[in-house]
N, C-alpha and C. Protein backbone atom coordinates (compact mmCIF):
# COMPACT_ATOMS: atom_id res chain seq x y z
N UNK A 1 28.12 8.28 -46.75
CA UNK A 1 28.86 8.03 -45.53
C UNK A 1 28.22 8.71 -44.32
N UNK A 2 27.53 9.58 -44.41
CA UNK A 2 26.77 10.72 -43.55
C UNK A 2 25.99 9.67 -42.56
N UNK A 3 24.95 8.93 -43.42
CA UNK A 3 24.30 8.01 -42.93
C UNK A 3 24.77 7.24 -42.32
N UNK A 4 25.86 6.48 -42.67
CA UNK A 4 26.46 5.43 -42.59
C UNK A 4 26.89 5.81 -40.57
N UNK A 5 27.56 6.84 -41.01
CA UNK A 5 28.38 7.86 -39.14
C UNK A 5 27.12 7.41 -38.42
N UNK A 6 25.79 8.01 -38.91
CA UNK A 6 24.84 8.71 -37.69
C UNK A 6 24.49 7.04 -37.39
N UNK A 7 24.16 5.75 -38.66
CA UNK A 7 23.72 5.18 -37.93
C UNK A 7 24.35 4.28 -36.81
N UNK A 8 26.02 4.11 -37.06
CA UNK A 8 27.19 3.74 -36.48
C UNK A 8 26.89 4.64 -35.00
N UNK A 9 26.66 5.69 -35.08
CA UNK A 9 26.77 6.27 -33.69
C UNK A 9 25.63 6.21 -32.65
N UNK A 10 23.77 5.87 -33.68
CA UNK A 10 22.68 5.41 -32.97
C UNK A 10 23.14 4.27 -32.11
N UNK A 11 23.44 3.41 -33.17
CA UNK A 11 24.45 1.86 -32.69
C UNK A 11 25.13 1.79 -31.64
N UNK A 12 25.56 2.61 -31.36
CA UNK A 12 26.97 2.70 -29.99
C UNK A 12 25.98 3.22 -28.95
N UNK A 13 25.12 4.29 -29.31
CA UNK A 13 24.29 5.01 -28.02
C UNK A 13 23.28 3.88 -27.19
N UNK A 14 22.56 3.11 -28.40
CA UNK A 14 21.42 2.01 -28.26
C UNK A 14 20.94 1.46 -26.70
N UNK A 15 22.78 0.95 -26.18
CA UNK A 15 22.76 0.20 -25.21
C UNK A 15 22.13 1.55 -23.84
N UNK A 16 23.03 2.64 -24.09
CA UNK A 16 22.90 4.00 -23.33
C UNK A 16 21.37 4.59 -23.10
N UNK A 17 20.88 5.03 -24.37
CA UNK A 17 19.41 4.98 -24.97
C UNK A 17 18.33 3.62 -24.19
N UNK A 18 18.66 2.88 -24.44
CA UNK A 18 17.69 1.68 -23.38
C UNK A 18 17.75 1.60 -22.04
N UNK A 19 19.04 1.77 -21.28
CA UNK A 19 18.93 2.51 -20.33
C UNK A 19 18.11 3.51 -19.63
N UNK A 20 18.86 4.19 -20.01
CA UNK A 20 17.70 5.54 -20.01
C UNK A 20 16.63 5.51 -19.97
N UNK A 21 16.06 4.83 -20.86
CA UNK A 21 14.36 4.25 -21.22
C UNK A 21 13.91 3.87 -20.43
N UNK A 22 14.76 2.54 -19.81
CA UNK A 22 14.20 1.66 -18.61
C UNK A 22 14.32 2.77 -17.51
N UNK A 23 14.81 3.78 -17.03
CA UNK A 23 15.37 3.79 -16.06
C UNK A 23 13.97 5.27 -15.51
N UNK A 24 13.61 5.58 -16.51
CA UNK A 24 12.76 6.75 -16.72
C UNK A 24 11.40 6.23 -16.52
N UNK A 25 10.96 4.49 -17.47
CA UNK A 25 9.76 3.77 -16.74
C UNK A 25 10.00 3.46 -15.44
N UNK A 26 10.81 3.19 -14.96
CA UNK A 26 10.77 2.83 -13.71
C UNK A 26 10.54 3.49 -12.67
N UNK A 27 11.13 5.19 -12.88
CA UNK A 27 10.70 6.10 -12.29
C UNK A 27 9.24 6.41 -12.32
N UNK A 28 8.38 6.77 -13.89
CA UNK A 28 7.10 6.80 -13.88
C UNK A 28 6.09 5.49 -12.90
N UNK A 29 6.80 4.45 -12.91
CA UNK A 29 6.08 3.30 -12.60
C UNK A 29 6.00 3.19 -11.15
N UNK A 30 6.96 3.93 -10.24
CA UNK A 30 7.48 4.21 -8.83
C UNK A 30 6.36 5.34 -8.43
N UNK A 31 6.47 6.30 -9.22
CA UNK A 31 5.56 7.44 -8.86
C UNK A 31 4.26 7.17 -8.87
N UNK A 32 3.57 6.26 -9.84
CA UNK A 32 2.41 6.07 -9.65
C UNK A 32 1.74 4.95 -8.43
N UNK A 33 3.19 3.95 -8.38
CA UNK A 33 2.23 3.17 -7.05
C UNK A 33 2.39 4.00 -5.69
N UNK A 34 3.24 4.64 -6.01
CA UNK A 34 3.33 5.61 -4.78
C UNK A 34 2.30 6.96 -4.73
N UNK A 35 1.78 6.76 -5.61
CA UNK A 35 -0.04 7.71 -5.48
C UNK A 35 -0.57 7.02 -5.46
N UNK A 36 -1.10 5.88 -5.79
CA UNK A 36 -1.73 4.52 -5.68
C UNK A 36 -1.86 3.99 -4.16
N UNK A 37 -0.62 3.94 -3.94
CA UNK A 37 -0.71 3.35 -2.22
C UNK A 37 -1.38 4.41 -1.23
N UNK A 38 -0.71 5.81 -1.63
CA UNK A 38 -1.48 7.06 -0.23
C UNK A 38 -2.87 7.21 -0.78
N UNK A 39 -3.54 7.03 -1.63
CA UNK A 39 -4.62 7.13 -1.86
C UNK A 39 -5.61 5.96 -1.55
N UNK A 40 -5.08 5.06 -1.37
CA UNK A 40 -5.52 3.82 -0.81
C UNK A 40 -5.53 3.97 0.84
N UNK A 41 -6.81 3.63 1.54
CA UNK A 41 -6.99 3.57 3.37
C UNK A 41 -6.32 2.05 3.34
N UNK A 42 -5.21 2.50 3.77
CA UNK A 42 -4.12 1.15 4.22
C UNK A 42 -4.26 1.46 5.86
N UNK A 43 -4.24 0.09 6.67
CA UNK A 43 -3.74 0.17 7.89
C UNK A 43 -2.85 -0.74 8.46
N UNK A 44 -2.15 -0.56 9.74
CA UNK A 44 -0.95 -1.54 9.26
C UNK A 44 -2.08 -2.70 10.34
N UNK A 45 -1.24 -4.20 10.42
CA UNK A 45 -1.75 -5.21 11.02
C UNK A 45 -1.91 -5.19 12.29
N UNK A 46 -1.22 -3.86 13.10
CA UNK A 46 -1.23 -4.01 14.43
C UNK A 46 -2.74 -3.01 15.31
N UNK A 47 -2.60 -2.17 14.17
CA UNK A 47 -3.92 -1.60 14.12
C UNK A 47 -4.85 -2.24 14.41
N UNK A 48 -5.06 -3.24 13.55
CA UNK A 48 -6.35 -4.43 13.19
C UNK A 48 -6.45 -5.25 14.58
N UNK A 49 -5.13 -5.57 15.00
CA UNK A 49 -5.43 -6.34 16.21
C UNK A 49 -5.69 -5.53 17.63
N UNK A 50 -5.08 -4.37 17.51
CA UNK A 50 -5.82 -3.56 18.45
C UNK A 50 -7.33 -3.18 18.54
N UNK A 51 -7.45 -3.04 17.21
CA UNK A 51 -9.18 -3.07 17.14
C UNK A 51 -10.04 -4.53 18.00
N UNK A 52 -9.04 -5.21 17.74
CA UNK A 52 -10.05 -6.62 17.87
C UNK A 52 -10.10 -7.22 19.46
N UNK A 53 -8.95 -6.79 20.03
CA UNK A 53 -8.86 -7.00 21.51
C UNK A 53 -9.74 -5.87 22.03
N UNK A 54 -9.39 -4.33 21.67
CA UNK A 54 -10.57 -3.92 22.33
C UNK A 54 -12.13 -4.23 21.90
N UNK A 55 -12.39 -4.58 20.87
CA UNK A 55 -13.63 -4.97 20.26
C UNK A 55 -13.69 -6.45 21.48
N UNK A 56 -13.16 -6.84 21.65
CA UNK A 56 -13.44 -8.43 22.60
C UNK A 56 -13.65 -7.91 24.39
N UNK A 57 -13.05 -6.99 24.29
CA UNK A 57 -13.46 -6.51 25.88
C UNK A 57 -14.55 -5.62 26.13
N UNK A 58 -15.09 -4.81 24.95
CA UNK A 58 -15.89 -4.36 25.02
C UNK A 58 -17.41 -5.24 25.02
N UNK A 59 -17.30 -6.44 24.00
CA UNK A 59 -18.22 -7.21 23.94
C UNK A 59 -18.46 -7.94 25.52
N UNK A 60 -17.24 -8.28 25.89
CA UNK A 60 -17.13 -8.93 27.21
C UNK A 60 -17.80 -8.00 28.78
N UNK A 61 -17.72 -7.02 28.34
CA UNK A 61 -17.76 -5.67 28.92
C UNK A 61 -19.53 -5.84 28.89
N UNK A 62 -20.19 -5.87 27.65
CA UNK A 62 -21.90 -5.54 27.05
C UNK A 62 -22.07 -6.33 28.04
N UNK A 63 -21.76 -7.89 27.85
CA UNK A 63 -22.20 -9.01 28.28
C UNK A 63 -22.41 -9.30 30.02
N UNK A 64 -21.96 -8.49 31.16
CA UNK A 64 -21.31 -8.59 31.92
C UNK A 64 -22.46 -7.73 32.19
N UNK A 65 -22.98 -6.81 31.66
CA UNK A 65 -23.76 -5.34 32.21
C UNK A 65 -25.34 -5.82 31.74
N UNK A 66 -25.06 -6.95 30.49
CA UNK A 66 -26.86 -7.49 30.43
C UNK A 66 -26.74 -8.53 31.49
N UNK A 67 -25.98 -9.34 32.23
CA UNK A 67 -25.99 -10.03 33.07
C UNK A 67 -26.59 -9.19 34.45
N UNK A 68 -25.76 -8.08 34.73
CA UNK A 68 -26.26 -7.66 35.72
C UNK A 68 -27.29 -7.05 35.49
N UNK A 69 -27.81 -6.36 34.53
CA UNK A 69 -29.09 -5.77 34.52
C UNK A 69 -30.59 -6.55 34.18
N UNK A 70 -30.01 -8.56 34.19
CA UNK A 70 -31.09 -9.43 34.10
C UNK A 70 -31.21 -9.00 35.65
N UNK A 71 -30.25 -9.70 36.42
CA UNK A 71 -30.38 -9.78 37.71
C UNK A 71 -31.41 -8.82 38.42
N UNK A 72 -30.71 -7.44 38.12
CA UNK A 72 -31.85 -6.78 38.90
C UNK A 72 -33.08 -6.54 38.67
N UNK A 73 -33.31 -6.77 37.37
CA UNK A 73 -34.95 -6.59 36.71
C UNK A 73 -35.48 -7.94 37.56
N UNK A 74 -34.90 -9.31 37.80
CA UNK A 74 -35.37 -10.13 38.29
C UNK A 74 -35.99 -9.84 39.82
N UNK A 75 -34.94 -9.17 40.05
CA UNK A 75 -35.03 -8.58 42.20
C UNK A 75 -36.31 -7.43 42.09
């Protein structure tokens, strides 16, 4: 009957026990993309487009200064 109790009472815990289980991977699984992500050079999208407008005025900017500096090599 000894047996019979403990495994009657594994039985009842099971649902409790899987819980738990899941609830403990999920935590491990949280913690690691969350070292995963700060260890990763993320930037957000607005970043990127700030880069790219000033990257376009600066080019616009080069272009503007070899223009004038044809000119005067020409004079």
């Amino acid at each position: 009957m000894t047996n019979e109790f403990k495994l009657d009472d594994l039985l009842k815990d099971l649902p409790h026990l899987a819980e738990s289980a899941n609830e403990e991977v999920r935590n491990i699984v949280k913690a690691a993309l969350g070292r995963l992500i700060q260890d990763m050079d993320l930037v957000y999208q607005e970043e990127i487009d700030t880069l790219k407008q000033m990257l376009a005025r600066t080019e616009a900017r080069v272009t503007e200064l070899e223009n004038s500096l044809e000119k005067l090599e020409k004079n």
